[in-house]
Protein backbone atom coordinates (compact mmCIF):
# COMPACT_ATOMS: atom_id res chain seq x y z
CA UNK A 1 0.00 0.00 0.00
CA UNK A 2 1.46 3.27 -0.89
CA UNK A 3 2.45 5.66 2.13
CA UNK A 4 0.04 8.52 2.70
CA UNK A 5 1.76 11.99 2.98
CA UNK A 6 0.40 14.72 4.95
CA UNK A 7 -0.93 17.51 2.72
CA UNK A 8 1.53 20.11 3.30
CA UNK A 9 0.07 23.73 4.53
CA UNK A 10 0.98 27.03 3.45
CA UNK A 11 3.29 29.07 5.50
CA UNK A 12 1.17 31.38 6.20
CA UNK A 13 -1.88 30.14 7.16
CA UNK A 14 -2.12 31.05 10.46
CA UNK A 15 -4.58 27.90 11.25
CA UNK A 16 -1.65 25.52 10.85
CA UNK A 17 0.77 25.22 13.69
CA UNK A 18 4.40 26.27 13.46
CA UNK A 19 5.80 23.42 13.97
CA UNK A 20 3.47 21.60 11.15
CA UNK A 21 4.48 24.37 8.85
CA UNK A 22 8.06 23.91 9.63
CA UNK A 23 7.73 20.01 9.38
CA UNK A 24 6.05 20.71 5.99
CA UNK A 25 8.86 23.20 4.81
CA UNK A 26 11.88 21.01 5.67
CA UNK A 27 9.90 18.22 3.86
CA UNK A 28 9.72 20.76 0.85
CA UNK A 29 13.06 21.50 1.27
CA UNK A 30 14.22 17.81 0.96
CA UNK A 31 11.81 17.15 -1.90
CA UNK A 32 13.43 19.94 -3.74
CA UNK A 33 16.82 18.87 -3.06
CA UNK A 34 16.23 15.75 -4.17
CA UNK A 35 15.02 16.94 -7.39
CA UNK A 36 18.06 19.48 -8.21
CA UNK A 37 20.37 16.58 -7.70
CA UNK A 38 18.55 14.05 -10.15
CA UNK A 39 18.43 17.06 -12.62
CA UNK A 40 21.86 17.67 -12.15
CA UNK A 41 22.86 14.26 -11.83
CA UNK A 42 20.52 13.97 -15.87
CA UNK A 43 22.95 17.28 -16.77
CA UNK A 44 26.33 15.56 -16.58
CA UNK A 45 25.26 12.65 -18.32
CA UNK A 46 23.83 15.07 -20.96
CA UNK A 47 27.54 16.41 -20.84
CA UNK A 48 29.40 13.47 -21.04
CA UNK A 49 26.86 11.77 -23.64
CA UNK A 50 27.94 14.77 -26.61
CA UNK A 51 23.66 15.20 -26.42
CA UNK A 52 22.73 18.55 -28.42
CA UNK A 53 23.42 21.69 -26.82
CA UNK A 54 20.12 22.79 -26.82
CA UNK A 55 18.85 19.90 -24.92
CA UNK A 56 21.84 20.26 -22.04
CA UNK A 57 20.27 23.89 -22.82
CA UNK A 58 16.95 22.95 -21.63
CA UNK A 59 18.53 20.60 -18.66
CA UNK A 60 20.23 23.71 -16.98
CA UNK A 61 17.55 25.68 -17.33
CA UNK A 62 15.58 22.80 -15.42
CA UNK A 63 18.14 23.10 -12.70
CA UNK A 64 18.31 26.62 -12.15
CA UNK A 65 14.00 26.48 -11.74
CA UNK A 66 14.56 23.70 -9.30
CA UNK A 67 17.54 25.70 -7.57
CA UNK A 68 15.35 28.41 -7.23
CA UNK A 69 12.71 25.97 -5.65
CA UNK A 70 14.83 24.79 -3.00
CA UNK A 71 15.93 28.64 -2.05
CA UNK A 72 12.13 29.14 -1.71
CA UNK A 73 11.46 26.67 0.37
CA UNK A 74 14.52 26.85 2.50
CA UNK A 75 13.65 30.88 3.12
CA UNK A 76 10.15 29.71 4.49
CA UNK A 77 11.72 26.99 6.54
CA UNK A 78 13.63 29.65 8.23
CA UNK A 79 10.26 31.97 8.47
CA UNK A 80 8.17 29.40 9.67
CA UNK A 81 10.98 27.87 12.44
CA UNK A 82 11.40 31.34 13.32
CA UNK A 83 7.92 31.85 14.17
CA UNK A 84 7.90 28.07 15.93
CA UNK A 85 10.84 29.17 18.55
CA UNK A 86 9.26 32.70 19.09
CA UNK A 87 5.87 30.02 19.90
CA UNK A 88 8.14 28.27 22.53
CA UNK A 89 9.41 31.36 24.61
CA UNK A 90 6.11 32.80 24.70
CA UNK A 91 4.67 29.43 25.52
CA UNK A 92 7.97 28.96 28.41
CA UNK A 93 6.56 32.70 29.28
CA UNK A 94 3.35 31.70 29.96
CA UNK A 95 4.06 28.82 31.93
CA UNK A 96 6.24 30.75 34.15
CA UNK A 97 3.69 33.21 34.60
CA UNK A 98 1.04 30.73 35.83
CA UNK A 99 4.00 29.07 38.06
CA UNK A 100 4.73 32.32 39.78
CA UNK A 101 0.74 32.66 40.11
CA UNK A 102 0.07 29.28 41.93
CA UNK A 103 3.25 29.82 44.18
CA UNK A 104 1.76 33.51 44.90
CA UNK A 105 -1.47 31.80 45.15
CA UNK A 106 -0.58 29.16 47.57
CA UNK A 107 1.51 31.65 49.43
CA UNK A 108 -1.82 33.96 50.50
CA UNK A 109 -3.32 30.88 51.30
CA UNK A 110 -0.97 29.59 53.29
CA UNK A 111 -0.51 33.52 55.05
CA UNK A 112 -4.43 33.01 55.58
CA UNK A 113 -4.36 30.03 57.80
CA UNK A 114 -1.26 30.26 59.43
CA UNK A 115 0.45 32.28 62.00
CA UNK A 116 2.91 34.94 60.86
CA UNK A 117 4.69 34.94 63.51
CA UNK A 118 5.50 30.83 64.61
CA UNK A 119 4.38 29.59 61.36
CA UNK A 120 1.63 27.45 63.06
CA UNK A 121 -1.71 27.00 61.91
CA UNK A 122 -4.31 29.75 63.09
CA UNK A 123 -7.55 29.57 64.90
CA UNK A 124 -9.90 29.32 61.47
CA UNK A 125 -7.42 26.50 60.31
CA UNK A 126 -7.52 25.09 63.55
CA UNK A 127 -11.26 25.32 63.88
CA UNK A 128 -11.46 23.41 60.11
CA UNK A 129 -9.24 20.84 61.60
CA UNK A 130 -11.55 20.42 64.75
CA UNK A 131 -14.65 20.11 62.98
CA UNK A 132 -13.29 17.59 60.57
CA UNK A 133 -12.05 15.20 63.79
CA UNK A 134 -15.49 15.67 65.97
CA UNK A 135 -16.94 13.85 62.46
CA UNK A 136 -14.21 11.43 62.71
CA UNK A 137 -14.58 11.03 66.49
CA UNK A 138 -18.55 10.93 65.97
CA UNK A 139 -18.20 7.76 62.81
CA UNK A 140 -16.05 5.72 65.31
CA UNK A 141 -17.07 6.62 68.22
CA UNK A 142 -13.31 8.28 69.76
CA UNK A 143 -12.60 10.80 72.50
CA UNK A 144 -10.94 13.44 71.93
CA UNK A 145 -9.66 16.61 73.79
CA UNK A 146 -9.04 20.16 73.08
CA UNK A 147 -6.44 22.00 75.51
CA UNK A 148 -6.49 26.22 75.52
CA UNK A 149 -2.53 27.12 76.39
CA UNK A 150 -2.35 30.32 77.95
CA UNK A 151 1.43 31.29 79.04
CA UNK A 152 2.23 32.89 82.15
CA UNK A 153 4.73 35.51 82.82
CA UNK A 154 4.61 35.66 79.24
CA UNK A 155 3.63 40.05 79.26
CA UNK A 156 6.57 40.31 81.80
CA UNK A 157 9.44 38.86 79.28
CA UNK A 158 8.25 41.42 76.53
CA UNK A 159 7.74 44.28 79.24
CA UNK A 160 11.65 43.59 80.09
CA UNK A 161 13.15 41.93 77.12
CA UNK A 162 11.12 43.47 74.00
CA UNK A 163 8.68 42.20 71.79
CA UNK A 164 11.36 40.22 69.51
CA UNK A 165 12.33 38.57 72.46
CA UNK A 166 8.65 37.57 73.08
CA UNK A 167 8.53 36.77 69.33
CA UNK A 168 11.69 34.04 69.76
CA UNK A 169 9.43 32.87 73.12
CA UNK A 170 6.66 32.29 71.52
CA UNK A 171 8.93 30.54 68.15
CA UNK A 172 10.72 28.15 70.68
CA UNK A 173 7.05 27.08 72.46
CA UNK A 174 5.71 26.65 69.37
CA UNK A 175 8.13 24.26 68.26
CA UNK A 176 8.04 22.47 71.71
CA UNK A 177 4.33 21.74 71.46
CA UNK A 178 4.85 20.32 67.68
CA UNK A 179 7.16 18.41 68.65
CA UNK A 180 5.54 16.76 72.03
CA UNK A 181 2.41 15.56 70.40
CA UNK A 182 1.53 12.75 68.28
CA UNK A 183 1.38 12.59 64.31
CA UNK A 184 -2.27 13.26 64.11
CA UNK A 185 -2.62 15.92 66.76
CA UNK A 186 -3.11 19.12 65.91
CA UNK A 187 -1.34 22.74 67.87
CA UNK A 188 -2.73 26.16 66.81
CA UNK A 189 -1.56 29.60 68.06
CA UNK A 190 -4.92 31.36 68.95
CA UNK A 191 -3.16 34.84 69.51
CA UNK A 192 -1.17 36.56 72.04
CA UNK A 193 0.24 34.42 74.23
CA UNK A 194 -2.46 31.29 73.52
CA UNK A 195 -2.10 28.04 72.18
CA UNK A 196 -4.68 25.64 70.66
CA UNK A 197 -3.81 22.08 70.95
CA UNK A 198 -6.11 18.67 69.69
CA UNK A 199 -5.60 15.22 70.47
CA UNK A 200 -7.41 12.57 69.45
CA UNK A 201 -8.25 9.05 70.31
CA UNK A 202 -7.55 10.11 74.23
CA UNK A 203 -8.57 7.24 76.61
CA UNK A 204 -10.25 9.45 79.39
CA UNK A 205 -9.52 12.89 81.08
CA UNK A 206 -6.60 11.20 83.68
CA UNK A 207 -4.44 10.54 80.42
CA UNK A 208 -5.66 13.93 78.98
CA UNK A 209 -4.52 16.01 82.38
CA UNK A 210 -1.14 14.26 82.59
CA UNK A 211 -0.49 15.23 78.94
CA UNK A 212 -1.56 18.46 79.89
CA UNK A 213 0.82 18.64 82.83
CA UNK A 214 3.79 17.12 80.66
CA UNK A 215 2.94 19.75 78.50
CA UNK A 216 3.79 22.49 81.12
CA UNK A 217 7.10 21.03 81.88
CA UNK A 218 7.83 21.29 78.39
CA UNK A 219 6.92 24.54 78.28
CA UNK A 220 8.51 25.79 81.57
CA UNK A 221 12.33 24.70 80.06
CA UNK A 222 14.47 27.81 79.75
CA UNK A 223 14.48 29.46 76.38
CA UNK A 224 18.05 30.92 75.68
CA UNK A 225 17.96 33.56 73.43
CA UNK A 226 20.85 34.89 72.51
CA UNK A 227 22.52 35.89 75.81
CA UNK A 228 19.50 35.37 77.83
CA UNK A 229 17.82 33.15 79.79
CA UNK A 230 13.64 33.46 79.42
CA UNK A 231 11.81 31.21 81.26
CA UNK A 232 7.69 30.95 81.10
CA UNK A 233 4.89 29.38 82.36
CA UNK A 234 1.45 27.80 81.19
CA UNK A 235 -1.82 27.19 82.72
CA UNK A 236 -3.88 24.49 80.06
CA UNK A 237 -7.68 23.87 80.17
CA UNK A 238 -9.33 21.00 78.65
CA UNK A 239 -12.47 19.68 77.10
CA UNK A 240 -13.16 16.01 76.48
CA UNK A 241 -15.71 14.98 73.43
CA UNK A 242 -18.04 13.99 73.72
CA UNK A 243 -18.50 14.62 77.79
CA UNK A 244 -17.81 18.17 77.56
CA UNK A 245 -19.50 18.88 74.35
CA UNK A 246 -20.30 18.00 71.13
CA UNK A 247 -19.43 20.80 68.72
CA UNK A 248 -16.47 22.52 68.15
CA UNK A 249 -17.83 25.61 69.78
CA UNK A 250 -19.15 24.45 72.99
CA UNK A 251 -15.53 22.49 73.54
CA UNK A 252 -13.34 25.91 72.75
CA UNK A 253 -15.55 27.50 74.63
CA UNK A 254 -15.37 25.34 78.01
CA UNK A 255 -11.27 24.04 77.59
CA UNK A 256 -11.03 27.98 77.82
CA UNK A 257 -13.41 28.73 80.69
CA UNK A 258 -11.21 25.88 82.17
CA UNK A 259 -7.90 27.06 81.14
CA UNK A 260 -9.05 29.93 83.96
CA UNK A 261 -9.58 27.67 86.52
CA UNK A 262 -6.39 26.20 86.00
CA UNK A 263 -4.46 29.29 86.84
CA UNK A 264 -5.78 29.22 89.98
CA UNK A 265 -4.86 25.03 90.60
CA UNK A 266 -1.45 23.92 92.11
CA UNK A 267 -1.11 21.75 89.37
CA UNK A 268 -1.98 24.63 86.28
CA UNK A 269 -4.42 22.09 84.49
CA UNK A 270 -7.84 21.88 84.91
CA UNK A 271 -10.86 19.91 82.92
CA UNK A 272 -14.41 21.54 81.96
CA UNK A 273 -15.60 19.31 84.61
CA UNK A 274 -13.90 21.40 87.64
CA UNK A 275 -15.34 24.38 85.84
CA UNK A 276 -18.67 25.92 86.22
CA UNK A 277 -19.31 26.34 83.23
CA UNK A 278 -22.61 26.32 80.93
């Protein structure tokens, strides 16, 4: 079966795309040089055969139309790949610009949940993160427990230190509390000097306050920045689902009614349960 060739487009139809015109121009170009050399190749046995001189006449004249040919073709070629490469940067443009817009995209999103200042997710982030466990916790029927961090002595270290010392504070307890709960867990700055903290799967409110004390002893190491020594406190209320409520509200709402009680308790954790709360 004889090979089917691609109707070749013109140049300049701008329908075509560059690189099909410059596929169909270098396949021009080759046709044509195939050509001039069978009609030169014809010309110098024309020559060396003593045929008439008006037939080698004739021949030459051939070869200088098919010469002229190939010069066409191989000026549109150069047109047509032209326009193909200026295609590619402005194609390599574009795709930069819509890289730089998703990074700059992700970037405000990213600003928009998180904290500017320890990089940790915010309350609205936190809150999505919440909701999404109580449906968890609700489908298998877990516990889980929300803690409200609230550091002590926390206004006294930027009162005497400076707020970029209170900045580098609140840096190192953020990457304490990361670092001392689970995989799954979730930690939250809230604002100011308060922390947001979810754990799920807890077994009951004893395991839940002697995380919550652990917690404090993590917090209460000494933070050395540069030549000082800052050392804070915490007091941490919790909530327990489903005891202590059943939507992300209510549970926010007592872990920090009971965060309050806990600055008053030797131990500076309290439950909802010691709390009289609503």
């Amino acid at each position: 079966m004889p090979e089917t060739r691609r109707q070749a487009a013109a140049p300049d139809d701008p329908s075509t795309p560059p690189l099909h015109r410059a596929l169909d121009q270098s396949a021009k170009v080759t046709e044509n040089a195939q050509e001039l050399a069978h009609v030169n190749d014809a010309l110098q046995h024309e020559v060396s055969s003593g045929v008439p001189v008006e037939q080698v006449q004739r021949t030459i004249e051939k070869s200088e139309a098919v010469e002229t040919k190939v010069q066409e073709a191989a000026d549109e070629l150069v047109e047509v790949t032209t326009a193909l490469a200026m295609e590619v940067d402005e194609r390599d443009a574009m795709q930069s610009a819509l890289a730089r817009s998703q990074s700059a995209e992700a970037a405000s999103r990213h600003r928009a949940l998180h904290d500017t200042v320890t990089g940790l997710p915010n309350a609205t982030l936190f809150g999505d993160r919440l909701d999404l466990a109580l449906e968890q916790s609700l489908r298998h029927g877990w516990r889980l427990a929300v803690m409200f961090v609230d550091l002590d002595r926390f206004k006294a270290v930027n009162d005497t230190y400076g707020h970029d010392v209170g900045d580098r504070v609140l840096q190192a307890t953020a990457i304490r509390l990361s670092a001392f709960v689970r995989g799954g867990d979730s930690v939250a700055r809230r604002g100011g000097d308060e922390f947001l903290v979810l754990l799920l799967e807890v077994q009951g409110d004893r395991s839940a306050l002697a995380f919550g004390a652990s917690l404090i002893d993590c917090i209460a190491e000494p933070c050395a920045i540069d030549d000082t020594i800052v050392s804070v406190g915490a007091s941490i209320g919790i909530a327990i689902y489903p005891e202590d409520g059943e939507s992300a509200e209510l549970l926010l709402k007592r872990a920090d009614a009971a965060m309050y009680v806990a600055k008053g308790s030797p131990s500076g954790v309290a439950r909802h349960a010691s709390a009289d709360v609503a």
